[in-house]
C-alpha atoms as a PDB file:
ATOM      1  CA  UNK A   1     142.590  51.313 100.144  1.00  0.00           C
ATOM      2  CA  UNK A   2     143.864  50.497 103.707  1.00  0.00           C
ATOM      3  CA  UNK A   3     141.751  50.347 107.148  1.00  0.00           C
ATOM      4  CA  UNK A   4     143.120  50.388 110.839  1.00  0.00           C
ATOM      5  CA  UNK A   5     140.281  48.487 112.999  1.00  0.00           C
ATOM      6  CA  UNK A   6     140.352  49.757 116.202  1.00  0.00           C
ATOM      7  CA  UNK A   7     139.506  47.079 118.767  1.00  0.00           C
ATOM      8  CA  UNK A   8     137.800  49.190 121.848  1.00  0.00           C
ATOM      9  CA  UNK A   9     136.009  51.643 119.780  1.00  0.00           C
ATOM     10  CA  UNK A  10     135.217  48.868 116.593  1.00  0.00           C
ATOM     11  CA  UNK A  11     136.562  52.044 114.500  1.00  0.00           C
ATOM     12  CA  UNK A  12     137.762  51.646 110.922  1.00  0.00           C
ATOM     13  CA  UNK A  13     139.762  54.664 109.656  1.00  0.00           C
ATOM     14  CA  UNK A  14     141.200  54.920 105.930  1.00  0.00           C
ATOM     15  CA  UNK A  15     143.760  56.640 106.077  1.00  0.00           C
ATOM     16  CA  UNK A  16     144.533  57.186 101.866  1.00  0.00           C
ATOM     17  CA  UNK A  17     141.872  60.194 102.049  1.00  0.00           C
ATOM     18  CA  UNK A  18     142.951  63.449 102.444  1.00  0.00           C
ATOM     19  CA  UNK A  19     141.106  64.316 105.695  1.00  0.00           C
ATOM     20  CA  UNK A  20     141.126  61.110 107.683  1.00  0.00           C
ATOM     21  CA  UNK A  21     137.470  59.749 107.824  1.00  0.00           C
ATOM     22  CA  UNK A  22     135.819  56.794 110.184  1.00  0.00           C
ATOM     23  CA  UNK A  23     133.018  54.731 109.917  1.00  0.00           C
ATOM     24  CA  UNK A  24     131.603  53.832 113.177  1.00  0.00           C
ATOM     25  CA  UNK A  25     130.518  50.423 113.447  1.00  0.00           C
ATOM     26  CA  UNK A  26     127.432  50.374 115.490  1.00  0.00           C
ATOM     27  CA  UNK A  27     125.846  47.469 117.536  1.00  0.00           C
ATOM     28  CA  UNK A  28     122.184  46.666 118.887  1.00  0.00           C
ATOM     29  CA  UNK A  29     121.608  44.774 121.549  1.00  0.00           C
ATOM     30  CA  UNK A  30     117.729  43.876 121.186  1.00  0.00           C
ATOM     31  CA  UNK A  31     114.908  41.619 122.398  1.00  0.00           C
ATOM     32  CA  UNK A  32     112.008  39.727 119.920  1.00  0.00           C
ATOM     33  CA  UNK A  33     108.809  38.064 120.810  1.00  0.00           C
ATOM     34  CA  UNK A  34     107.177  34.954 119.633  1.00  0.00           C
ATOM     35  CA  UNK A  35     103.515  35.091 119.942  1.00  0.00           C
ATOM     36  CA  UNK A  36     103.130  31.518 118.678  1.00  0.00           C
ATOM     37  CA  UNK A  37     105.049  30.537 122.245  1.00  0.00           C
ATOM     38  CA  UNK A  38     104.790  33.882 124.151  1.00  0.00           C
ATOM     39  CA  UNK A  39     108.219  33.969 125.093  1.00  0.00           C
ATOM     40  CA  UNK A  40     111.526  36.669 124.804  1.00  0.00           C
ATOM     41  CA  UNK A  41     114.640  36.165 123.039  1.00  0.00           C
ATOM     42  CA  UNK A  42     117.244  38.723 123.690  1.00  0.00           C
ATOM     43  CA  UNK A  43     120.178  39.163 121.909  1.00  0.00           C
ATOM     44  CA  UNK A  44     123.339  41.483 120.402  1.00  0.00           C
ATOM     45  CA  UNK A  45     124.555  41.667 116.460  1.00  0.00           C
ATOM     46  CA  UNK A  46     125.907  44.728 114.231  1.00  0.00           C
ATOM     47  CA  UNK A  47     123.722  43.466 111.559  1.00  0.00           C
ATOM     48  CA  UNK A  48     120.169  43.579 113.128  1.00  0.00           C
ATOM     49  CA  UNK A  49     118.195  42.883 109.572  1.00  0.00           C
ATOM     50  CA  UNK A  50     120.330  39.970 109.175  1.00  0.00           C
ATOM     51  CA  UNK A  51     120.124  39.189 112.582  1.00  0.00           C
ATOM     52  CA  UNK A  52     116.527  38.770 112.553  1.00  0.00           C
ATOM     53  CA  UNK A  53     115.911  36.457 108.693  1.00  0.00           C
ATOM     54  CA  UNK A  54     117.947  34.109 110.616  1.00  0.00           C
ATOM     55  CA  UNK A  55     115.740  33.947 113.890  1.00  0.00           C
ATOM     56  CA  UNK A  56     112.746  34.035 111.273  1.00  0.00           C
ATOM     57  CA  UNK A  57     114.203  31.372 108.788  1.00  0.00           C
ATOM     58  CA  UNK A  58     115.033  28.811 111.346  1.00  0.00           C
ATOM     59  CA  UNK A  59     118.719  29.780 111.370  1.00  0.00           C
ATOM     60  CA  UNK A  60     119.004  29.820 115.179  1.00  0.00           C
ATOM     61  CA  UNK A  61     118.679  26.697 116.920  1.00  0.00           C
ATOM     62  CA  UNK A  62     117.551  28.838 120.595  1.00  0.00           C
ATOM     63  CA  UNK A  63     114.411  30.093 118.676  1.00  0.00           C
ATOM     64  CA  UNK A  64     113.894  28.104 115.768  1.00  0.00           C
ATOM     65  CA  UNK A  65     110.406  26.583 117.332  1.00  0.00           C
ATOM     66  CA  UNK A  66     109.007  30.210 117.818  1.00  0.00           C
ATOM     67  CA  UNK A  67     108.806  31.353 114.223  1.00  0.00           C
ATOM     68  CA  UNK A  68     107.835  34.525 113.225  1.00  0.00           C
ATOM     69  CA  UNK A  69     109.570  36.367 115.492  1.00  0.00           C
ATOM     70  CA  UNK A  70     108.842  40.149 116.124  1.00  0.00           C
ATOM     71  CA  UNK A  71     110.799  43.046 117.222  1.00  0.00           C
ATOM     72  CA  UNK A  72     109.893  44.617 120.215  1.00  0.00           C
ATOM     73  CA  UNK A  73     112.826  46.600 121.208  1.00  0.00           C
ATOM     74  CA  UNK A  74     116.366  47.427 119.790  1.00  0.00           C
ATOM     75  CA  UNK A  75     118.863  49.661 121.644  1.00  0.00           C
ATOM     76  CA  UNK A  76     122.288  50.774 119.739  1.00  0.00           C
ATOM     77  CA  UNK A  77     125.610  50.794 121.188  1.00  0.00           C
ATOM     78  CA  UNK A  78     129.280  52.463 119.974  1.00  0.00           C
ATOM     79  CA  UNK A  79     131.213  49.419 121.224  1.00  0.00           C
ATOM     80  CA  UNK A  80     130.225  45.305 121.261  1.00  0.00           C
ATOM     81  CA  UNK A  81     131.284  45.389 124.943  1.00  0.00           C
ATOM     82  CA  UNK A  82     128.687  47.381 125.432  1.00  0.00           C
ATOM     83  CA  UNK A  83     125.689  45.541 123.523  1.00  0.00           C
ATOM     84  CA  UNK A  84     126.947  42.495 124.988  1.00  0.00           C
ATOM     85  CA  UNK A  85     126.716  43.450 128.443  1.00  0.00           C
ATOM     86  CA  UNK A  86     123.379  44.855 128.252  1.00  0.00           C
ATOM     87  CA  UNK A  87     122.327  41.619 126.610  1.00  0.00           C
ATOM     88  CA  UNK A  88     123.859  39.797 129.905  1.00  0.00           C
ATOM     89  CA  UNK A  89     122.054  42.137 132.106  1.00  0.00           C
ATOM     90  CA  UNK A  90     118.727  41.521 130.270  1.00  0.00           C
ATOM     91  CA  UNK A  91     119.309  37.999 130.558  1.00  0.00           C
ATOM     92  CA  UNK A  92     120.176  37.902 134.048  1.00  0.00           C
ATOM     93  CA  UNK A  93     117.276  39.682 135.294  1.00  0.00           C
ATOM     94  CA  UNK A  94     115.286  36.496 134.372  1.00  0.00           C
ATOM     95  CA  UNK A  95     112.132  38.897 135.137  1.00  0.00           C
ATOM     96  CA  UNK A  96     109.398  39.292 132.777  1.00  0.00           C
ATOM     97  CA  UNK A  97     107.882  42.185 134.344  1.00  0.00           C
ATOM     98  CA  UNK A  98     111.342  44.045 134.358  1.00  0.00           C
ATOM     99  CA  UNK A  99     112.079  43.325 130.913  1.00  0.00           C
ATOM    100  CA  UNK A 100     108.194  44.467 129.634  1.00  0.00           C
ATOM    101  CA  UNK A 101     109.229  47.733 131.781  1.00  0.00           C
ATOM    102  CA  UNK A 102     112.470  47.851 129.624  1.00  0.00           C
ATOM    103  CA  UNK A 103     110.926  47.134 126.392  1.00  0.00           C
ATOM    104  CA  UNK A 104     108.104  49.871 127.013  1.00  0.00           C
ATOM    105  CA  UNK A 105     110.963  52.408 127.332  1.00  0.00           C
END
């Protein structure tokens, strides 16, 4: 079974099926809270569930001192270009108010 990974769209097509058939790879750019030290983290992964047992089991060194971490948004993207550079806008802002505004849809 051979796959063609296509680089702008992250597409993986098989082409040994009859009809040719893609799985889009999807990626989340999203943003967690830590009540213990009321901050934001925001990040980007294509694997949000393990994404977020890492943050949770110390795994990260940027937010190992805010364990448990909670979700508070996720948005999904087609392409990683595009998760990352809402992640850089989010982090650019540097504006708590702007990114509760975000978060609250």
């Amino acid at each position: 079974m051979g796959g063609v990974l296509s680089r702008d769209r992250e597409v993986v097509s098989r082409p040994d099926h009859s009809r040719e058939e893609r799985l889009f790879v999807m990626f989340y750019t999203y943003v967690l809270w830590s009540k213990s030290i009321d901050k934001y983290y925001i990040g980007y992964t294509q694997d949000i569930e393990r994404r977020i047992a890492k943050h949770n089991t110390g795994g990260s060194r940027w937010t190992k001192k805010g364990i448990p971490w909670c979700i508070v948004c996720v948005r999904l993207f087609e392409t990683k270009r595009e998760a990352i550079q809402e992640e850089l806008r989010l982090k650019r802002s540097k504006n708590r108010k702007a990114l509760e505004k975000y978060i609250a849809g």
